[in-house]
Protein backbone atom coordinates (compact mmCIF):
# COMPACT_ATOMS: atom_id res chain seq x y z
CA UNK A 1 0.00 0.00 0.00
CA UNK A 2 1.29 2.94 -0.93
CA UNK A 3 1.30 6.54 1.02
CA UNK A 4 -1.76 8.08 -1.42
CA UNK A 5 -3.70 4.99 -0.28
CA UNK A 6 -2.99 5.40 2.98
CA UNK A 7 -3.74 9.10 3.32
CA UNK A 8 -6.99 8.50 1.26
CA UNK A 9 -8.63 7.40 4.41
CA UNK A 10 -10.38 10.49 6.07
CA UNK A 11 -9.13 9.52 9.12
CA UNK A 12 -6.11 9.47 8.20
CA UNK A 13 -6.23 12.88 6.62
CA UNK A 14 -7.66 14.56 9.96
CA UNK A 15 -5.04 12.74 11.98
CA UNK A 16 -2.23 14.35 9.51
CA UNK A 17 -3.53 17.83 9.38
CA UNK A 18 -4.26 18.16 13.38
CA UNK A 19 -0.92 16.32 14.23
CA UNK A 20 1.02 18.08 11.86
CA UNK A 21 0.05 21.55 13.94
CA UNK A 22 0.09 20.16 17.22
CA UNK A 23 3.92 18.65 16.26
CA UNK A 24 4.98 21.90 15.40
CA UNK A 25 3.85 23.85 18.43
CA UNK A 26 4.97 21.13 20.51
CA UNK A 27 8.84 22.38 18.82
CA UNK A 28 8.13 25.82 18.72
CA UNK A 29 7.27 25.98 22.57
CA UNK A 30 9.75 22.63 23.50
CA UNK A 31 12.85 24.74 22.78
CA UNK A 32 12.06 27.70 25.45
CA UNK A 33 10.86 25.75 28.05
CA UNK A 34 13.74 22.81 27.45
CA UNK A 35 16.29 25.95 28.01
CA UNK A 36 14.02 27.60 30.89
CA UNK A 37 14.12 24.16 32.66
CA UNK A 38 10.33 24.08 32.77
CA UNK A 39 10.25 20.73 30.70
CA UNK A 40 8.83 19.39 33.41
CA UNK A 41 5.87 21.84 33.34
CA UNK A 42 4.55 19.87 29.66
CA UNK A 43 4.07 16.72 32.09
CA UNK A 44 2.81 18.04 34.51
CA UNK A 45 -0.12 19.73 32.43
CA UNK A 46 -0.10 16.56 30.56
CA UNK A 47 -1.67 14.50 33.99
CA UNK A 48 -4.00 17.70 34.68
CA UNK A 49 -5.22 17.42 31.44
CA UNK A 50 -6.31 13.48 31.94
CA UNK A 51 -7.53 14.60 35.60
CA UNK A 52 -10.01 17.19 34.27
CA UNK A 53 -10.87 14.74 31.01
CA UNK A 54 -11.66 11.94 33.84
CA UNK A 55 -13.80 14.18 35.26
CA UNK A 56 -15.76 16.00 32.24
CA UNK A 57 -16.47 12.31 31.19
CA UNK A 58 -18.02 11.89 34.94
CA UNK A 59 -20.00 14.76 34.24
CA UNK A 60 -21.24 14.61 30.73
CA UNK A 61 -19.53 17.67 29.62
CA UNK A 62 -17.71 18.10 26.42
CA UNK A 63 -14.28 16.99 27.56
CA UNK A 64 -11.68 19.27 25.22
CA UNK A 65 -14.23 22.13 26.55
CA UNK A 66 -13.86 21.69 29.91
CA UNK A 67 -10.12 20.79 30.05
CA UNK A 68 -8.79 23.89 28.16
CA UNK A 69 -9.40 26.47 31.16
CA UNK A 70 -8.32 23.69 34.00
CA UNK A 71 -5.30 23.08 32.57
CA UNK A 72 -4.73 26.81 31.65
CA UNK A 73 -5.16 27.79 35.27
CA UNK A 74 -2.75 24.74 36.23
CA UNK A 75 -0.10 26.13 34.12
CA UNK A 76 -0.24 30.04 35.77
CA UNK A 77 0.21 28.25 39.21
CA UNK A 78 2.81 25.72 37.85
CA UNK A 79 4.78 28.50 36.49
CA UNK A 80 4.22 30.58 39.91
CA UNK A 81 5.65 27.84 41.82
CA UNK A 82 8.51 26.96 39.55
CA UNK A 83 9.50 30.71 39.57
CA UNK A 84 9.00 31.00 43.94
CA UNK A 85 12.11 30.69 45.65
CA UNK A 86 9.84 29.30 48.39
CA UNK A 87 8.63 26.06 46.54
CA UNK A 88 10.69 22.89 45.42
CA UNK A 89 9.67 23.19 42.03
CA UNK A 90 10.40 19.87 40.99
CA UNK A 91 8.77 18.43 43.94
CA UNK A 92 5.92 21.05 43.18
CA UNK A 93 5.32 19.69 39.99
CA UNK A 94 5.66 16.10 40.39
CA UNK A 95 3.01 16.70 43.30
CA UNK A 96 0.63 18.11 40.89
CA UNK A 97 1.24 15.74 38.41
CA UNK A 98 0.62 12.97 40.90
CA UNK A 99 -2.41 14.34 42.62
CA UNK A 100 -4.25 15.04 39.01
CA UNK A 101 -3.56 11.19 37.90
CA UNK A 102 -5.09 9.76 41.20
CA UNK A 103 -7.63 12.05 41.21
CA UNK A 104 -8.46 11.25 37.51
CA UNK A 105 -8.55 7.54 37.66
CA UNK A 106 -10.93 7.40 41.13
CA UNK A 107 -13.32 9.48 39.19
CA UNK A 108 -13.42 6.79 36.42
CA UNK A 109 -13.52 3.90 39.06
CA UNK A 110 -15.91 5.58 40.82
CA UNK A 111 -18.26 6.55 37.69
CA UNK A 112 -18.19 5.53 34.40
CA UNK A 113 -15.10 2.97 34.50
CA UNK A 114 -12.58 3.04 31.50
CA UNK A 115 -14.60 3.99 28.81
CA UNK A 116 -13.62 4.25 25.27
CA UNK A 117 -13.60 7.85 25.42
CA UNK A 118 -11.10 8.30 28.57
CA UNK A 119 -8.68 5.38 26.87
CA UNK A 120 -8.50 7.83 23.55
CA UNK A 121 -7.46 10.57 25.88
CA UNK A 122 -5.31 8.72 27.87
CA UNK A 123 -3.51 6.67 24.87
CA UNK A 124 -4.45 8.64 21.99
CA UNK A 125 -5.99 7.20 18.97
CA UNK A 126 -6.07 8.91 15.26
CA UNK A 127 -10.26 7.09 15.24
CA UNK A 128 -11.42 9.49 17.56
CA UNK A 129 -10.68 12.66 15.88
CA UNK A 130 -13.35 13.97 14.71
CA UNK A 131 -13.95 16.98 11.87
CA UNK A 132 -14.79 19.27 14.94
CA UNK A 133 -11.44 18.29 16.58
CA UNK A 134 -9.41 18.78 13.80
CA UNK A 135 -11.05 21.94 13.14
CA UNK A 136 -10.46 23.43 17.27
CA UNK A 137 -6.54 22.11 16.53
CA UNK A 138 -6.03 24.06 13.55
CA UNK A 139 -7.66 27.48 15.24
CA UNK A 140 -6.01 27.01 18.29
CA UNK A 141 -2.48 25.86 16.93
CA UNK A 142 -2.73 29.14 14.11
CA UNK A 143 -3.07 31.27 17.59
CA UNK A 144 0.00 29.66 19.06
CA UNK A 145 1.81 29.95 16.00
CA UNK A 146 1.22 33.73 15.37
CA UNK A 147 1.82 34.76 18.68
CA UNK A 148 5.47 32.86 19.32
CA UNK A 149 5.95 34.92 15.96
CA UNK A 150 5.00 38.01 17.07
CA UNK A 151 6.49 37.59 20.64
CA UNK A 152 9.90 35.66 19.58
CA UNK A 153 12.38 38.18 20.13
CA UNK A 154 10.86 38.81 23.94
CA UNK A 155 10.44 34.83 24.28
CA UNK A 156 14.17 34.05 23.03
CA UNK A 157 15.50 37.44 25.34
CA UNK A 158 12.78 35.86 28.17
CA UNK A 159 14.70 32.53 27.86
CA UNK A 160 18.32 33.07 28.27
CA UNK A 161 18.33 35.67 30.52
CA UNK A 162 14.86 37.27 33.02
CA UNK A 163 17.41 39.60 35.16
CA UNK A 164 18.74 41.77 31.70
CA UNK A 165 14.95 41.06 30.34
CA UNK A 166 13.80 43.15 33.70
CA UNK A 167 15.95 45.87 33.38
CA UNK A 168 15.29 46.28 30.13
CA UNK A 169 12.06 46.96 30.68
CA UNK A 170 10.39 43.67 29.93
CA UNK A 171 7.49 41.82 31.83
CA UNK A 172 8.97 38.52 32.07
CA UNK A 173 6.25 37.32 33.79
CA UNK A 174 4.08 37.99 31.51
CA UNK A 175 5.75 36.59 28.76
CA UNK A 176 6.56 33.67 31.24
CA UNK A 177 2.52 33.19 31.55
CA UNK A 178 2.31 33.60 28.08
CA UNK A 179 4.78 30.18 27.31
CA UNK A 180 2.65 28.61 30.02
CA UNK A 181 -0.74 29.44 28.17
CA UNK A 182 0.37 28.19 25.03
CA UNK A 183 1.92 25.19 26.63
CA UNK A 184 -1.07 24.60 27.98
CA UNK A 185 -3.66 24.75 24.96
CA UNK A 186 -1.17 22.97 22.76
CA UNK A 187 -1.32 19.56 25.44
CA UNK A 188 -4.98 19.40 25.49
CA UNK A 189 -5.14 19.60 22.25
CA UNK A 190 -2.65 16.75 21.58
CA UNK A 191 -4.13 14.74 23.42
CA UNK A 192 -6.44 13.33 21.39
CA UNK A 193 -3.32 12.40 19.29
CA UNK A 194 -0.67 10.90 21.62
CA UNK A 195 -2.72 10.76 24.54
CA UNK A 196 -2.19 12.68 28.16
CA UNK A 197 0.89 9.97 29.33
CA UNK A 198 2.55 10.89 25.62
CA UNK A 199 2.09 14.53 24.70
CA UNK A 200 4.91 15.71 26.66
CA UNK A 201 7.32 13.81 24.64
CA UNK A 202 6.73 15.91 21.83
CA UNK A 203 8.08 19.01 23.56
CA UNK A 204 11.07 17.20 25.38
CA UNK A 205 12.31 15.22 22.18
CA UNK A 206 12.52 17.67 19.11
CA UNK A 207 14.57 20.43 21.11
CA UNK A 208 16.80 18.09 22.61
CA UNK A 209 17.36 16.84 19.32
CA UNK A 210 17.60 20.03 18.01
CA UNK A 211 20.44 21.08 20.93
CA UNK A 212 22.47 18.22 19.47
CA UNK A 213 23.09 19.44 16.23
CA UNK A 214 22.52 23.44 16.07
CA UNK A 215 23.92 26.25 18.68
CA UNK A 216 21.95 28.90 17.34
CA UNK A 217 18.46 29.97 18.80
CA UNK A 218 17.05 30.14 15.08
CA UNK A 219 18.72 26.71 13.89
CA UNK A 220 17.42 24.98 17.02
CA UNK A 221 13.80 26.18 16.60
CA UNK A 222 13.80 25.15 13.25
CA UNK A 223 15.71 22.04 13.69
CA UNK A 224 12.87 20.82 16.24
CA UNK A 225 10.13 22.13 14.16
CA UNK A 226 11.18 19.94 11.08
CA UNK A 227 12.06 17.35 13.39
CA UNK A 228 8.53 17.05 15.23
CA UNK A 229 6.81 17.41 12.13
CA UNK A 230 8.64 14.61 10.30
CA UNK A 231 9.19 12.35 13.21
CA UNK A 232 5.09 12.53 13.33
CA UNK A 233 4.45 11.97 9.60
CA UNK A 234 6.83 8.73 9.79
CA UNK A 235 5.06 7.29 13.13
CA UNK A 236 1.63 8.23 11.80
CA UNK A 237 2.71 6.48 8.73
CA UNK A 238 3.93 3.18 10.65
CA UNK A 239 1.52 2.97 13.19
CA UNK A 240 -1.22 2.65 9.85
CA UNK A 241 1.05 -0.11 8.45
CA UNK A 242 2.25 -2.13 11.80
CA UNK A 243 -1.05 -1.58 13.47
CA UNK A 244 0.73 -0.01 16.21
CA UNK A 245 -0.60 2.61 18.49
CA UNK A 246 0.32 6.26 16.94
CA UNK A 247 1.17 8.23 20.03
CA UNK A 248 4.14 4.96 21.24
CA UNK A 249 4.95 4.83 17.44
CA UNK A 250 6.13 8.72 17.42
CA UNK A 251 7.39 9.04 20.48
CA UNK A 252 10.31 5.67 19.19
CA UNK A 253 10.55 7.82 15.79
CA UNK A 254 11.54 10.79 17.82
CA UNK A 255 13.56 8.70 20.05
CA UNK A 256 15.44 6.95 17.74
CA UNK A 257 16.23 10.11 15.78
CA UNK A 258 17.30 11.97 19.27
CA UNK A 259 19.63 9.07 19.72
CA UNK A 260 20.77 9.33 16.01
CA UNK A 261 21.75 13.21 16.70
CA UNK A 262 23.76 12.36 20.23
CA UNK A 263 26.10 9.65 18.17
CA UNK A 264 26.11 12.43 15.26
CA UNK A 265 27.00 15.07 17.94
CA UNK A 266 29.56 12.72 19.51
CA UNK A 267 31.16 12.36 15.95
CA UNK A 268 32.02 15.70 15.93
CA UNK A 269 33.66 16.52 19.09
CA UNK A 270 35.98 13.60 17.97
């Protein structure tokens, strides 16, 4: 079967055009939040997101609806207790992270059990995209992407250093709540694709990749953007032909890539 047959399916083609954007926010935003040291953050938003799925399922609402502002409120207080000198961040984190997973699955043991519609969130699967879905991912992602255009030189001054960002006259926290909103929107909407114990990977593994091979702040933003896109298209692409699930499938295509650029990287120094 060739790739024309494949993508003739339509869910196929929904699964392409949603994962495509999602992939390349997932870079865009990876990068700055890789060098920040908030990688964490992307998990920890990742379990909040399967808390407050857990629990629009419980309820009967429309679960993408009602996870979008949860998880944007977890990621303001994530980011104000990774940024308080007064808070273990780490610890911080992993405690949210923790606390939304248990809180998620005694919802679903206590109501409707592990429905189809949870597993999709929780595993990701390209049959549950829906036109409607594809059609939220490519508003929201177009938002992401035009503002980390319009705000890149504040984000990349925002990254490497807050202290000459203040006295310059920029609100770094702002611009800090700003990553976190955009983190945030970006994992719920990926869920559906990878699933809430997956999406994370696709902000870790395309800038670390990226670091490998480029120095630059350009060349490693578009280094992970080409990277998450392609690694995506080749474990959408296998997962159809293995019958493996898509969101494992990506996440060894972006793997084995990220270990193909540390040998490559290790080449050089030699």
């Amino acid at each position: 079967m060739n790739l024309m047959q494949i993508f003739s399916w339509p869910f196929m083609q929904r699964a392409l055009i949603a994962g495509v954007l999602i992939s390349l926010c997932c870079a865009l935003l990876g990068v700055p939040l890789v060098l920040k040291r908030y990688s964490m953050i992307g998990d920890g938003l990742s379990h909040v997101s399967f808390g407050a799925l857990a629990i629009a399922v419980a309820l009967g609402f429309t679960p993408l609806y009602f996870s979008i502002p949860v998880v944007v409120l977890a990621a303001f207080f994530l980011l104000r207790m990774a940024g308080s000198p007064r808070w273990n961040s780490d610890a911080a984190i992993a405690a949210v992270s923790a606390s939304s997973l248990a809180v998620g699955i005694m919802v679903i043991s206590c109501t409707t059990g592990m429905t189809t519609d949870v597993d999709n969130y929780m595993f990701g699967s390209v049959l549950a995209m829906s036109w409607a879905d594809v059609a939220l991912a490519v508003l929201v992602s177009l938002a992401v992407l035009v503002l980390f255009a319009l705000f890149f030189h504040r984000l990349f001054a925002v990254t490497f250093d807050e202290n000459f960002s203040r006295a310059a006259g920029l609100r770094v926290d702002r611009y800090n709540t700003l990553l976190a909103v955009l983190t945030a929107l970006t994992i719920v909407l990926g869920m559906r694709m990878m699933g809430a114990m997956l999406i994370s990977s696709l902000i870790i593994f395309p800038a670390l990749t990226a670091m490998r091979l480029f120095k630059s702040f350009l060349g490693v933003i578009l280094c992970a953007a080409v990277t998450s896109v392609g690694c995506f298209c080749v474990g959408l692409t296998v997962s159809f032909i293995r019958s493996t699930p898509v969101g494992a499938t990506v996440v060894c295509a972006n793997l084995t890539l990220f270990l193909t650029a540390c040998i490559i990287a290790a080449l050089r120094r030699r």
